[in-house]
C-alpha atoms as a PDB file:
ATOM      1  CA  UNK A   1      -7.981  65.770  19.417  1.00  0.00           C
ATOM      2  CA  UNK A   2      -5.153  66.821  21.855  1.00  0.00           C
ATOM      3  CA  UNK A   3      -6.101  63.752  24.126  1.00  0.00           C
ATOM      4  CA  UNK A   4      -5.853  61.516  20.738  1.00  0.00           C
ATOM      5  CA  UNK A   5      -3.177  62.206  19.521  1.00  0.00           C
ATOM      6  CA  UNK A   6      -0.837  62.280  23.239  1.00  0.00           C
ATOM      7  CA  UNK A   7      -2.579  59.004  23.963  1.00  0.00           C
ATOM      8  CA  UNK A   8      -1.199  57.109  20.855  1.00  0.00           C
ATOM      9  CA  UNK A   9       2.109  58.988  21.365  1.00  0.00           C
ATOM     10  CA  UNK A  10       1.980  57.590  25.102  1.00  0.00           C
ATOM     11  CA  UNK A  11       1.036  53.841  23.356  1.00  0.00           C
ATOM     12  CA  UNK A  12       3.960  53.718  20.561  1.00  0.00           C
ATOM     13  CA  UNK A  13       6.218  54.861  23.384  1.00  0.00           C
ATOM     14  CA  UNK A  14       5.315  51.679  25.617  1.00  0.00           C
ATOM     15  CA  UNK A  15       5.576  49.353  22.570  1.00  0.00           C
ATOM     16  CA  UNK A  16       8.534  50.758  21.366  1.00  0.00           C
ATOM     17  CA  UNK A  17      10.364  50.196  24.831  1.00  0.00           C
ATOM     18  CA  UNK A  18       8.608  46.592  25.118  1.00  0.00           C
ATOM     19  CA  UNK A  19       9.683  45.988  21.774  1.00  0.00           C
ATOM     20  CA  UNK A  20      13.810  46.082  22.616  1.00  0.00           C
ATOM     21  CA  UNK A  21      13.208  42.674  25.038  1.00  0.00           C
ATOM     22  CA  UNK A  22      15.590  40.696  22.602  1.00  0.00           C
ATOM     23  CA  UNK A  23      18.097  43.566  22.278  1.00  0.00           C
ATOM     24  CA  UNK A  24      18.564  44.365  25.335  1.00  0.00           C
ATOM     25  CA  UNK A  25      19.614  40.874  26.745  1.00  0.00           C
ATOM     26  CA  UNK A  26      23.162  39.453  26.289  1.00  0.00           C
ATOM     27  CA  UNK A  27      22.110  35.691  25.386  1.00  0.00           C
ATOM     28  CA  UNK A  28      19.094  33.722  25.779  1.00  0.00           C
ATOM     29  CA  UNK A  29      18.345  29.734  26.219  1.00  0.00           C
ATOM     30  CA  UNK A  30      15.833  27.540  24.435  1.00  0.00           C
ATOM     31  CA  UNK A  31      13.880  24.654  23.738  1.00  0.00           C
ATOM     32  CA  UNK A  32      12.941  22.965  20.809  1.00  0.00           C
ATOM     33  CA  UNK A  33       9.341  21.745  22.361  1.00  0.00           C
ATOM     34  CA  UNK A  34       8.228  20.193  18.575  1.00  0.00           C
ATOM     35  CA  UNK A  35       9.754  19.377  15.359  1.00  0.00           C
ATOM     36  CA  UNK A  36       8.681  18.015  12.306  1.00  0.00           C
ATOM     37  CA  UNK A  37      11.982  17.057  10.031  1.00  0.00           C
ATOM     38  CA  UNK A  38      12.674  14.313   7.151  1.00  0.00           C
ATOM     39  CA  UNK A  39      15.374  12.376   8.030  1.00  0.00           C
ATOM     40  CA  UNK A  40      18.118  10.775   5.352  1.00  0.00           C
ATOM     41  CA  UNK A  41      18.036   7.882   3.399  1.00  0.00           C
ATOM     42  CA  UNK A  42      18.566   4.655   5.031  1.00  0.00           C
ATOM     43  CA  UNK A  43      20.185   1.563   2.798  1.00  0.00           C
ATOM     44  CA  UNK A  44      17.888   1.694  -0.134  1.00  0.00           C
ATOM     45  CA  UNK A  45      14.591   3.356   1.893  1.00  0.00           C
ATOM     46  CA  UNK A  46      11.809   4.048  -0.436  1.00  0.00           C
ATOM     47  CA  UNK A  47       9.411   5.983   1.734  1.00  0.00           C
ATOM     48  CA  UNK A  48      12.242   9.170   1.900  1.00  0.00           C
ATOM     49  CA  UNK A  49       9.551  12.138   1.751  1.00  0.00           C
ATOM     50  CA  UNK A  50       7.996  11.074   5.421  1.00  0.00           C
ATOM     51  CA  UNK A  51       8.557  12.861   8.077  1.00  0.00           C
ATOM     52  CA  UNK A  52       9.811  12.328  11.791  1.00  0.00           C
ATOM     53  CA  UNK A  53       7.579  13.761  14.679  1.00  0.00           C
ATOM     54  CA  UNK A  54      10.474  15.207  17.956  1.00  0.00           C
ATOM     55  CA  UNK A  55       9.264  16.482  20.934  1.00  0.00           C
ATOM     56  CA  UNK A  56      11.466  17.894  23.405  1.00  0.00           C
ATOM     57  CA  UNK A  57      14.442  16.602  21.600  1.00  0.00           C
ATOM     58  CA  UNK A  58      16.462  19.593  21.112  1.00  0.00           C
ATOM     59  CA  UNK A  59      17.835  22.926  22.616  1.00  0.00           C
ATOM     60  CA  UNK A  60      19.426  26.301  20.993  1.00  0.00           C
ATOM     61  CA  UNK A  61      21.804  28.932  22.768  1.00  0.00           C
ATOM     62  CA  UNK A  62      21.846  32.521  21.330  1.00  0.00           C
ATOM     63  CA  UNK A  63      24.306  35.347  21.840  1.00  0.00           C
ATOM     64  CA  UNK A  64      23.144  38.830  21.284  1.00  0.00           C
ATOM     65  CA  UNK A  65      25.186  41.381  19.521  1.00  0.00           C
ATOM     66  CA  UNK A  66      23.076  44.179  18.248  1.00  0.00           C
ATOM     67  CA  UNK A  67      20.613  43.053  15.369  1.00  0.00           C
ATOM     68  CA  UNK A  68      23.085  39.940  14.512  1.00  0.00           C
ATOM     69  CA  UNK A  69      23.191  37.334  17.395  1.00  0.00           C
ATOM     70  CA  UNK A  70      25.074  34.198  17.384  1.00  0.00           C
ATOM     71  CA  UNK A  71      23.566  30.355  17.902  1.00  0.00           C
ATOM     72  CA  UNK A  72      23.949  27.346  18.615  1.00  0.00           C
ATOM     73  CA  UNK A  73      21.974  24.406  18.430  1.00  0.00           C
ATOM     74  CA  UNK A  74      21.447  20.835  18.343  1.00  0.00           C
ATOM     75  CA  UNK A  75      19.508  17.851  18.891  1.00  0.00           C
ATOM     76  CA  UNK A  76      19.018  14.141  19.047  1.00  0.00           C
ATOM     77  CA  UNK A  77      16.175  11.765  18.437  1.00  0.00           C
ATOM     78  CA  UNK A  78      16.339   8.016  19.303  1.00  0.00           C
ATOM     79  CA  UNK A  79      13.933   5.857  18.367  1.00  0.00           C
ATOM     80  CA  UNK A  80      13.611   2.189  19.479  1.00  0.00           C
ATOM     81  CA  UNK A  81      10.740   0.892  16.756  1.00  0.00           C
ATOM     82  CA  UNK A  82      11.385   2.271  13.177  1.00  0.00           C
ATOM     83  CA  UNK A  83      10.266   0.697  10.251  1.00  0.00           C
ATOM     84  CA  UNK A  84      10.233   1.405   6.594  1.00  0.00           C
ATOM     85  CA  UNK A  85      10.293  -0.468   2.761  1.00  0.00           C
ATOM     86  CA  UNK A  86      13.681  -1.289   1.286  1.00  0.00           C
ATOM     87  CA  UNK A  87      14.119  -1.479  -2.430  1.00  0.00           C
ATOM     88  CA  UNK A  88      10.590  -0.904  -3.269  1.00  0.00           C
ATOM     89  CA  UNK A  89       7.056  -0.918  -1.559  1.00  0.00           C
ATOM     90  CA  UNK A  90       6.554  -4.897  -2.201  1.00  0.00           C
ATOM     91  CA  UNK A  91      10.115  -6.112  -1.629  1.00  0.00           C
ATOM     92  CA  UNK A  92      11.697  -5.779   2.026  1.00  0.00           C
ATOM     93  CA  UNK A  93      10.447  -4.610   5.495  1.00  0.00           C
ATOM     94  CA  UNK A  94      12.744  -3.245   7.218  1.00  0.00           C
ATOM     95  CA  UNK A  95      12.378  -2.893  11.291  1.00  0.00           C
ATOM     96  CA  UNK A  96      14.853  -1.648  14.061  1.00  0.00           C
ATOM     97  CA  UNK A  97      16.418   0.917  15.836  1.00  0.00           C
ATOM     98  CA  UNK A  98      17.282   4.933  14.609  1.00  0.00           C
ATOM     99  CA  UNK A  99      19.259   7.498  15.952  1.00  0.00           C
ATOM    100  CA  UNK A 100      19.682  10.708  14.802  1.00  0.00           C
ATOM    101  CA  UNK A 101      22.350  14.063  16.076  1.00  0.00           C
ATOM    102  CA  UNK A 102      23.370  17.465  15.138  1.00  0.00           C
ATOM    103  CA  UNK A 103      25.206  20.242  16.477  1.00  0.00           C
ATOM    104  CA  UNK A 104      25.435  23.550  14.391  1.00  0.00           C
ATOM    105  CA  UNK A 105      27.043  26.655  15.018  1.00  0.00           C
ATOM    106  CA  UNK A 106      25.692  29.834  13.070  1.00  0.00           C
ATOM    107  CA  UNK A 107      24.462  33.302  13.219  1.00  0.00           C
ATOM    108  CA  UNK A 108      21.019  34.965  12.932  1.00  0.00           C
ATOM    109  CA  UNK A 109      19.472  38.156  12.394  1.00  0.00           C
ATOM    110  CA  UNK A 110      16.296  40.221  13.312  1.00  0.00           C
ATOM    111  CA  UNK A 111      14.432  42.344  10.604  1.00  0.00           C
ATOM    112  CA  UNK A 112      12.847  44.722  13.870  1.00  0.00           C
ATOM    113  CA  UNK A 113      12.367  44.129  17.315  1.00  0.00           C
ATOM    114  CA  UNK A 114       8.733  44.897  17.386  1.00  0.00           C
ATOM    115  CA  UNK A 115       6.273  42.007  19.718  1.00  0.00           C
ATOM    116  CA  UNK A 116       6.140  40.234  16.588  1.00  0.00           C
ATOM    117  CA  UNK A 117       9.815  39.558  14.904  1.00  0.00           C
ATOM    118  CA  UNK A 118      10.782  37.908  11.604  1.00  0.00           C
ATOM    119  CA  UNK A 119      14.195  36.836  11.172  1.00  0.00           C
ATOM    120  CA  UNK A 120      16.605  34.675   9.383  1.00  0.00           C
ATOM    121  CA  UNK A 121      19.246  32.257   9.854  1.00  0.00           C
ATOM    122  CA  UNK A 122      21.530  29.837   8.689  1.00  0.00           C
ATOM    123  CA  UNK A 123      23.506  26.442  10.651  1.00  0.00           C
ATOM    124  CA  UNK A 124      26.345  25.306   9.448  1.00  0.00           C
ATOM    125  CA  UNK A 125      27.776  22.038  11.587  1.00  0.00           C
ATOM    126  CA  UNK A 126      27.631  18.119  11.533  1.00  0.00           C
ATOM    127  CA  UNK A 127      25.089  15.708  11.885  1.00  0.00           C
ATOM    128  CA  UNK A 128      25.265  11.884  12.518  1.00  0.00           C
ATOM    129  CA  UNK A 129      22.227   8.845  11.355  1.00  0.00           C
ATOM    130  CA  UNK A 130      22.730   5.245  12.321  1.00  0.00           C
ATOM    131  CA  UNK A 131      20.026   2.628  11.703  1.00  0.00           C
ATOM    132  CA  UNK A 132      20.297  -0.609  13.179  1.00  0.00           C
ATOM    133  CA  UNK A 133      17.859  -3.988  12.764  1.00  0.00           C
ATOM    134  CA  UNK A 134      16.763  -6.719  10.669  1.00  0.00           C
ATOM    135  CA  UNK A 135      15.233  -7.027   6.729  1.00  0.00           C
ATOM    136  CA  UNK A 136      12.715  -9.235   6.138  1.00  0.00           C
ATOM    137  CA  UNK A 137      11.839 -10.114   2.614  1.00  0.00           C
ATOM    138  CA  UNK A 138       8.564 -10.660   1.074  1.00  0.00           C
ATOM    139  CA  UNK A 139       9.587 -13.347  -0.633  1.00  0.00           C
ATOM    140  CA  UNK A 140      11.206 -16.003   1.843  1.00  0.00           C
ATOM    141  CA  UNK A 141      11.101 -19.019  -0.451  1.00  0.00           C
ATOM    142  CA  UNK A 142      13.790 -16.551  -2.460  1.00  0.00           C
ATOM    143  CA  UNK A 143      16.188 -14.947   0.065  1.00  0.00           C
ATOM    144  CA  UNK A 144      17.458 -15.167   3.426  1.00  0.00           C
ATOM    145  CA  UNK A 145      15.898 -12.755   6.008  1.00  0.00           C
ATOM    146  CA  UNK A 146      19.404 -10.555   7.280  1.00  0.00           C
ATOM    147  CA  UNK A 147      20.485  -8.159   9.466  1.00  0.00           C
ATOM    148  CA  UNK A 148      21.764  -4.381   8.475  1.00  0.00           C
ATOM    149  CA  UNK A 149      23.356  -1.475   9.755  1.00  0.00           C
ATOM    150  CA  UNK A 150      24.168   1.710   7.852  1.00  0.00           C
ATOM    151  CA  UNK A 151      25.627   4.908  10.056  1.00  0.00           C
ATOM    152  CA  UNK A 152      25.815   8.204   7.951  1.00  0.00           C
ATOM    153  CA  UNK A 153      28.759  11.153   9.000  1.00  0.00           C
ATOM    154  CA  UNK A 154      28.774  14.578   7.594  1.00  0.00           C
ATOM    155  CA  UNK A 155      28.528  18.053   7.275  1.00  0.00           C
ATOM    156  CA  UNK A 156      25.202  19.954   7.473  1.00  0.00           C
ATOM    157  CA  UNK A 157      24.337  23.494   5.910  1.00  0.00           C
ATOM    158  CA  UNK A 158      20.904  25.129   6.492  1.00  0.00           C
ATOM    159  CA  UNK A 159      19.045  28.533   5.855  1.00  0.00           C
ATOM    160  CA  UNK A 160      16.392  29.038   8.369  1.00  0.00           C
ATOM    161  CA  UNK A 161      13.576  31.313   8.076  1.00  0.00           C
ATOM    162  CA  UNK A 162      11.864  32.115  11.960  1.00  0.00           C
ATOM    163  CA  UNK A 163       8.934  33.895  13.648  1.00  0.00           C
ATOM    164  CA  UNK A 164       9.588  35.039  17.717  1.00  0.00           C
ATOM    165  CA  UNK A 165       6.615  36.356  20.215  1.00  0.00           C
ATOM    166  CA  UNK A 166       7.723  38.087  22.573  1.00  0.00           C
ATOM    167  CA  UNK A 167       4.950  36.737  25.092  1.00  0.00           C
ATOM    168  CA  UNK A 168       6.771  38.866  28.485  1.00  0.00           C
ATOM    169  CA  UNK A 169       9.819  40.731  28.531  1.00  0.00           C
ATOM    170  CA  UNK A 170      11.965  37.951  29.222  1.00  0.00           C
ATOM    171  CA  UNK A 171      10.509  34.634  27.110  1.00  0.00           C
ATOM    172  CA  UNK A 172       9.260  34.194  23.383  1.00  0.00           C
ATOM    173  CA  UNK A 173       7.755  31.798  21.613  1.00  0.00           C
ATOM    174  CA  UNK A 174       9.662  30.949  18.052  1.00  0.00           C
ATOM    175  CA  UNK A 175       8.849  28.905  15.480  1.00  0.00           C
ATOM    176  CA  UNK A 176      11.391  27.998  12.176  1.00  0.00           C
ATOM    177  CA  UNK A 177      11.228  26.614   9.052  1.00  0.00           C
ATOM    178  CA  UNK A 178      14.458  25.551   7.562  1.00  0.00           C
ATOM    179  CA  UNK A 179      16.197  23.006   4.934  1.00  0.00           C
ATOM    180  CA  UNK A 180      19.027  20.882   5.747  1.00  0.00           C
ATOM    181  CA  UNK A 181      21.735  20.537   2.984  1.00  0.00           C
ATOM    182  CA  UNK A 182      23.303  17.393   4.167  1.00  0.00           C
ATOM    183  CA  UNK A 183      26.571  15.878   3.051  1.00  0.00           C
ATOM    184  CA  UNK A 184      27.866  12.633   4.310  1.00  0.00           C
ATOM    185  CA  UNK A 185      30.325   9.875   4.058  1.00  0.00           C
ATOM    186  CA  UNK A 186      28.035   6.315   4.876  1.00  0.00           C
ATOM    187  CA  UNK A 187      28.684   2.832   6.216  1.00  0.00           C
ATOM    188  CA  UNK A 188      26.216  -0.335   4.790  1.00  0.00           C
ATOM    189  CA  UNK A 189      26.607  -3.742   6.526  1.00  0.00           C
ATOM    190  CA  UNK A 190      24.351  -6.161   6.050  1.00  0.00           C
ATOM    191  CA  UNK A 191      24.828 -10.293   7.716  1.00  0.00           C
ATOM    192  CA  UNK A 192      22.247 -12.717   5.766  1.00  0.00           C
ATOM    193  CA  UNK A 193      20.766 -15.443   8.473  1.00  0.00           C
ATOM    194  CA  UNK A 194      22.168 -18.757   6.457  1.00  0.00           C
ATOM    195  CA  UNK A 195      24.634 -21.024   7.447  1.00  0.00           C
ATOM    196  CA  UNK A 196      27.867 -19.249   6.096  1.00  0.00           C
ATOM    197  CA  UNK A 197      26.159 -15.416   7.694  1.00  0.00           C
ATOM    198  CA  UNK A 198      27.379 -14.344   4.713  1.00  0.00           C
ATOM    199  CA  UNK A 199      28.104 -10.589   5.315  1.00  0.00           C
ATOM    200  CA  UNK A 200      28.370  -7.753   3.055  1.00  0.00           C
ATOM    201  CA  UNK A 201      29.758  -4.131   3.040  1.00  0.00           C
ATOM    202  CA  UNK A 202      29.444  -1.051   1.772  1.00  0.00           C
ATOM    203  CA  UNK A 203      30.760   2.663   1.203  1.00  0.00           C
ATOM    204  CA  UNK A 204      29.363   5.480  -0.524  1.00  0.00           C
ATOM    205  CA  UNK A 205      29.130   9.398  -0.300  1.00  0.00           C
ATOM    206  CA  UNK A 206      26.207  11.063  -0.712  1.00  0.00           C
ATOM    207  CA  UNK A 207      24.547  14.476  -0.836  1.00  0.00           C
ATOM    208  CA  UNK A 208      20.715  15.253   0.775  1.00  0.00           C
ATOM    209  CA  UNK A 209      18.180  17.847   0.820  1.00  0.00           C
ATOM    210  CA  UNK A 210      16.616  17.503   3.996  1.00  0.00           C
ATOM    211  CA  UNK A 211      12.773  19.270   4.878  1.00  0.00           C
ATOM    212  CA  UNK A 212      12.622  20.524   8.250  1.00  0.00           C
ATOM    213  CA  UNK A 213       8.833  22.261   7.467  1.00  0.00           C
ATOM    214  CA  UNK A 214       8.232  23.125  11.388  1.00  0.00           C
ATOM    215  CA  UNK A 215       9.861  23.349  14.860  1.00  0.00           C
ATOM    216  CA  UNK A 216       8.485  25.209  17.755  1.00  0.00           C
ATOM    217  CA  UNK A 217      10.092  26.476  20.930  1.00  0.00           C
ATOM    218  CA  UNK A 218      10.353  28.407  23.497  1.00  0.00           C
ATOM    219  CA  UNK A 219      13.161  30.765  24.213  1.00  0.00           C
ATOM    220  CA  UNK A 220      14.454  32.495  27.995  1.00  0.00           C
ATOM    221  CA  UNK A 221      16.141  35.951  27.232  1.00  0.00           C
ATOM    222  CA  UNK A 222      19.072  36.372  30.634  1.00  0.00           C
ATOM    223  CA  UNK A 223      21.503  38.978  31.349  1.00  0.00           C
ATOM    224  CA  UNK A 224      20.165  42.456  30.292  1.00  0.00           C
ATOM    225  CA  UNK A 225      22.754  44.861  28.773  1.00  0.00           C
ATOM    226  CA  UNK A 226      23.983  48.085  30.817  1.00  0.00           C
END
């Protein structure tokens, strides 16, 4: 019994001090390997609730200060072939070119520092959209086929809910779940292909939930407090 009970002494000893790897490091570095997000409305986009696939398109830096560390993060997608319906399912195909960026500064905080750690977090920062390409209506005996741009500009709050694995001392594995609250001032521009290129444009401000359901990374712990 005496051998029992010092042996699981001697084993919550060795996780305990395994379990401060996150604490005991001034900052760490990290990678956003995967993400899964919805991205905002474009012109009058009626497929909103998909969702964009990102690999390796983003990064995070976090500060350590006791249970509360600091972060930031961003990212940027770019994608050369995007397509989507305007208006409605039946009425426009829309085809070109998307880009995506956000930076966000906020804070985030660990509920233990066991192998296994839960936390939450919330982003606050600014986030850009721009679509670029052409509209091609189902209809051509009706209208003109034309060309659009619309670039959105705004602000970007988020709560984030997380999961790290502390894999080694120095490197976890975290993955997030968070929704974007996403206001924005946005740009619409569209040139019809007849003889005048008649062009149109557009202003509006707008507000967005955005879905991010997933994003998985991997994080480098550096610096290890005195």
């Amino acid at each position: 019994m005496n051998r029992l009970t010092t042996v699981i002494v001697l084993l919550l000893v060795s996780i305990s001090a395994f379990a401060q790897v996150d604490g005991n490091y001034n900052y760490s570095i990290g990678i956003r390997a995967y993400n899964m997000a919805q991205m905002p409305q474009i012109l009058q986009q009626t497929n909103t609730d998909d969702y964009t696939n990102m690999w390796l398109n983003g990064g995070i830096i976090r500060f350590n200060d006791n249970q509360m560390a600091f972060r930031i993060s961003g990212h940027y997608l770019y994608k050369r072939d995007f397509t989507f319906n305007n208006q409605c399912d039946n009425c426009e195909s829309a085809k070109g070119s998307l880009s995506d960026y956000a930076i966000k500064l906020g804070f985030e905080k660990n509920f233990n520092y066991s192998v296994i750690q839960p936390y939450f977090a919330a982003d606050f920062g600014f986030k850009a959209n721009n679509f670029r390409g052409n509209i091609q209506p189902a209809n051509t005996t009706v209208k003109f086929p034309y060309s659009a741009s619309a670039s959105k500009r705004g602000a970007v709050f988020g709560p984030v809910l997380g999961l790290k694995i502390n894999v080694v001392r120095q490197i976890s594995i975290f993955a997030e779940s968070s929704i974007d609250f996403y206001y924005s001032y946005e740009r619409q521009e569209t040139v019809l292909n007849d003889a005048a290129s008649t062009r149109t444009f557009a202003k509006y401000s707008k507000f967005e939930s955005l879905l991010n359901p997933v994003s998985v990374g991997l994080q480098i712990h550096l610096v290890g407090k005195n």
